[in-house]
C-alpha atoms as a PDB file:
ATOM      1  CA  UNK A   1     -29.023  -9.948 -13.112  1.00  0.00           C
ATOM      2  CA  UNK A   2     -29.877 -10.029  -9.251  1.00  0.00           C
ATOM      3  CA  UNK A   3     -31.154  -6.259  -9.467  1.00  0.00           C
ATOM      4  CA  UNK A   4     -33.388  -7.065 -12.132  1.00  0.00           C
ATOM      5  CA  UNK A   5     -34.790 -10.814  -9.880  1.00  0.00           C
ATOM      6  CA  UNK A   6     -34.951  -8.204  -6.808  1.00  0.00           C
ATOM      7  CA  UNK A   7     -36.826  -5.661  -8.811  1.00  0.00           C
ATOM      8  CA  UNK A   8     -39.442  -8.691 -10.450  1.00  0.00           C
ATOM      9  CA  UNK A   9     -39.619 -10.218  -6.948  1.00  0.00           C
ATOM     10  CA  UNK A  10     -40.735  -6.974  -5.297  1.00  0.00           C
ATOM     11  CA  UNK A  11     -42.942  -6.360  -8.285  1.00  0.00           C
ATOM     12  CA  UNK A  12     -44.967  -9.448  -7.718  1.00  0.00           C
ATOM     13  CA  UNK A  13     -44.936  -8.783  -3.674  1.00  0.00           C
ATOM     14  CA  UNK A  14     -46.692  -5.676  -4.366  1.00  0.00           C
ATOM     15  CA  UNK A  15     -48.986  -7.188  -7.040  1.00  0.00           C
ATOM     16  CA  UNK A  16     -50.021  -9.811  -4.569  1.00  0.00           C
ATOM     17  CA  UNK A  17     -50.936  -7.640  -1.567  1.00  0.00           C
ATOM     18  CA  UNK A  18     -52.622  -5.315  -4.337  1.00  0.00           C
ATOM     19  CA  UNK A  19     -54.612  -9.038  -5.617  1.00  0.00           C
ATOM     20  CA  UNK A  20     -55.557  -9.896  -1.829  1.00  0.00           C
ATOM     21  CA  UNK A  21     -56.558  -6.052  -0.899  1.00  0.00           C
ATOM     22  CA  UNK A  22     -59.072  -6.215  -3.907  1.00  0.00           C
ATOM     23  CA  UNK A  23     -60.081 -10.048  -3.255  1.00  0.00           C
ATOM     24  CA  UNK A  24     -60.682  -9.633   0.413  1.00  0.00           C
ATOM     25  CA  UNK A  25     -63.086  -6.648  -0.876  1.00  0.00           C
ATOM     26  CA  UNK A  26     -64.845  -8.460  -3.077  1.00  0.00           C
ATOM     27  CA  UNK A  27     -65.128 -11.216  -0.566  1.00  0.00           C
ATOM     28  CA  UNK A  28     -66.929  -8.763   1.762  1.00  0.00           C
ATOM     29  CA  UNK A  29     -69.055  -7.209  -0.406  1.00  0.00           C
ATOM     30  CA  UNK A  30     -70.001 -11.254  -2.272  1.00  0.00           C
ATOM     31  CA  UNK A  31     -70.914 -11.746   2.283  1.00  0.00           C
ATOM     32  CA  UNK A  32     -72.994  -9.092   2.422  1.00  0.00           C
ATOM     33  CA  UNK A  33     -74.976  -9.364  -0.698  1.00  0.00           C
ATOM     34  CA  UNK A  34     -75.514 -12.491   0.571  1.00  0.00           C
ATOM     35  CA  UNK A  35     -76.538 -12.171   3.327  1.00  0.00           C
ATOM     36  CA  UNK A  36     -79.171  -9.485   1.904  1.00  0.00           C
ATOM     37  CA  UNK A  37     -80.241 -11.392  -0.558  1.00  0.00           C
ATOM     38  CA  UNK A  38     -81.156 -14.344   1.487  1.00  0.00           C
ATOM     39  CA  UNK A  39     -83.287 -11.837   4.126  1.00  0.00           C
ATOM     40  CA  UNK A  40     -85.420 -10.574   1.454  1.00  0.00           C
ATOM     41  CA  UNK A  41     -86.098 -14.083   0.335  1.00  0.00           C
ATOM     42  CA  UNK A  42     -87.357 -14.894   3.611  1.00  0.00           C
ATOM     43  CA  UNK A  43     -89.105 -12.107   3.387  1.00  0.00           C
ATOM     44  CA  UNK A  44     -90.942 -12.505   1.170  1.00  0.00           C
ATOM     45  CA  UNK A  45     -92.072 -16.131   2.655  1.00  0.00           C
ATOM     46  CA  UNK A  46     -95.146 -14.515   4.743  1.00  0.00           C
ATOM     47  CA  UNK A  47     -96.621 -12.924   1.407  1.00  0.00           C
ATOM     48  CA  UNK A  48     -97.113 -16.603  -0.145  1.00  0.00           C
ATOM     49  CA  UNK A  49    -100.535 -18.256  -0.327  1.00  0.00           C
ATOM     50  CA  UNK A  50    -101.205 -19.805   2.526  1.00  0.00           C
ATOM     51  CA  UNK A  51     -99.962 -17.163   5.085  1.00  0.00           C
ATOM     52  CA  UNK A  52    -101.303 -14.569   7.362  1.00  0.00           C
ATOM     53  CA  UNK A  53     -99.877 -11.525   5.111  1.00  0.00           C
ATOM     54  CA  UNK A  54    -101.243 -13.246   1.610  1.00  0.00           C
ATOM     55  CA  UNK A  55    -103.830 -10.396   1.095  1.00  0.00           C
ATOM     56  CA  UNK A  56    -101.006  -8.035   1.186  1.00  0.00           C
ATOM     57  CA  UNK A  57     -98.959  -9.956  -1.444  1.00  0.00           C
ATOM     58  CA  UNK A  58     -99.876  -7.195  -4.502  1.00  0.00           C
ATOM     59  CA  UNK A  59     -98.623  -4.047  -3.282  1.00  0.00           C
ATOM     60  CA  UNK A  60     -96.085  -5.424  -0.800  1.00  0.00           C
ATOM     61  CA  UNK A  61     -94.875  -9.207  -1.805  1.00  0.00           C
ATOM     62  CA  UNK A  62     -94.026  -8.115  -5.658  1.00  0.00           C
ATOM     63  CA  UNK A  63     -91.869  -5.528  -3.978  1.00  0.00           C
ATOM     64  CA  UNK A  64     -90.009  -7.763  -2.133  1.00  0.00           C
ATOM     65  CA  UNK A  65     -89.911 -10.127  -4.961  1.00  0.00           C
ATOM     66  CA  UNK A  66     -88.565  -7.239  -6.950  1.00  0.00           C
ATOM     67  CA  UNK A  67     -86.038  -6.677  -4.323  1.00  0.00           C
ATOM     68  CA  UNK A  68     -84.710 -10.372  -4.207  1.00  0.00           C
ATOM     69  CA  UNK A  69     -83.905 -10.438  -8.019  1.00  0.00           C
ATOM     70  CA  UNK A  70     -82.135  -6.972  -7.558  1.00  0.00           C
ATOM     71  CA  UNK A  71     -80.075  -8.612  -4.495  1.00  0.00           C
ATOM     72  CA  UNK A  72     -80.007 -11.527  -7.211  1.00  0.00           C
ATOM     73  CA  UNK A  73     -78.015  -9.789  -9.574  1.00  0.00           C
ATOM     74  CA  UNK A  74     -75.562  -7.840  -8.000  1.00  0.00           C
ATOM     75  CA  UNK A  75     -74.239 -11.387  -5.716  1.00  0.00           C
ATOM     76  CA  UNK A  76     -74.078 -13.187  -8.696  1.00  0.00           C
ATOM     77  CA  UNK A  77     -71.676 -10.923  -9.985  1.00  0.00           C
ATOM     78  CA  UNK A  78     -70.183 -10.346  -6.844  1.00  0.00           C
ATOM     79  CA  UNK A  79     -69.656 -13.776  -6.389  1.00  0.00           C
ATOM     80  CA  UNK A  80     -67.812 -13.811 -10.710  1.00  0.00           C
ATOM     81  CA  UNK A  81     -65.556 -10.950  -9.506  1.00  0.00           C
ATOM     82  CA  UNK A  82     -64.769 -12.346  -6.298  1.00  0.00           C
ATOM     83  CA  UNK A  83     -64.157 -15.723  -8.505  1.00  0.00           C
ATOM     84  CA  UNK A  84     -61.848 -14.172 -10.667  1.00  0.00           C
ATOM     85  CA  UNK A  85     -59.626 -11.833  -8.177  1.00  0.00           C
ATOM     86  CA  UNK A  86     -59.128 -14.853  -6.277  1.00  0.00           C
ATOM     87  CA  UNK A  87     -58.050 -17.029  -9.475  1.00  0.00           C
ATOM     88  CA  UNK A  88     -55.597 -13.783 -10.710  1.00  0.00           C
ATOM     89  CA  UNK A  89     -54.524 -13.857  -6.815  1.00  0.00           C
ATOM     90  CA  UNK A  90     -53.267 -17.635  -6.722  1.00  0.00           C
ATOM     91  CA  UNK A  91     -52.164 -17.092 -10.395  1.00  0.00           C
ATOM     92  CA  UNK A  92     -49.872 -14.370  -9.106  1.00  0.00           C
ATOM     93  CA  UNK A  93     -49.031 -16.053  -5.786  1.00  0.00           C
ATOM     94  CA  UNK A  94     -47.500 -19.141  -7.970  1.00  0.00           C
ATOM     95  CA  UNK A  95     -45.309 -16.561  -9.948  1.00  0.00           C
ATOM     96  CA  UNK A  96     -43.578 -15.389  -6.728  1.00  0.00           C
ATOM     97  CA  UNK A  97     -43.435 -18.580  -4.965  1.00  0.00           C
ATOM     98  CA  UNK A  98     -39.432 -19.710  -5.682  1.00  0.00           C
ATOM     99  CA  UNK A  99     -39.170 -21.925  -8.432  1.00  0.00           C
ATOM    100  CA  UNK A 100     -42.443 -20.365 -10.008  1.00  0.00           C
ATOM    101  CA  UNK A 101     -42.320 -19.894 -13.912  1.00  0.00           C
ATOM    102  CA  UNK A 102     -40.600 -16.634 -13.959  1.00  0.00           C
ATOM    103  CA  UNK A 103     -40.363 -16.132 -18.320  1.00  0.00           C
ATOM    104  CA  UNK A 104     -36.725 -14.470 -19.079  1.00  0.00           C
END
């Protein structure tokens, strides 16, 4: 009975440091979309009427437009995986905490 606890406990040590490798990914790349998507949003503030670059807005604003709901996208789903390695990551964490539900 204690080889096969050892054996579960080491099972779920190694499935949490897999769950934090791939949240702490997901994390970085949620950051970084981020932070993207809020630069071409400000980019695209000097294309808006009222502005210096306003003339420009056609070829060069809807572009940039364009880009933000690309950059959009991809961190909203970012942010759903990122969401749900974190939740499978404290769902696992509980498991191998001592006195977690372990199911016989």
């Amino acid at each position: 009975m204690t080889n096969r606890s050892d054996k579960r406990r080491d099972d779920n040590r190694s499935l949490l440091k897999n769950a934090r490798t791939r949240l702490d990914w997901w994390k970085r790349w949620m950051i970084g979309l981020g932070i993207a998507l809020a630069g071409s949003v400000a980019s695209v503030v000097p294309f808006l009427k009222g502005h210096s670059l306003h003339a420009r807005f056609d070829p060069v604003g809807k572009c940039l437009i364009g880009l933000s709901m690309f950059f959009l996208f991809f961190f909203v789903g970012a942010a759903a995986l990122t969401y749900n390695f974190w939740v499978y990551w404290r769902n696992v964490k509980e498991d191998s905490q001592p006195g977690g539900s372990h199911p016989e």
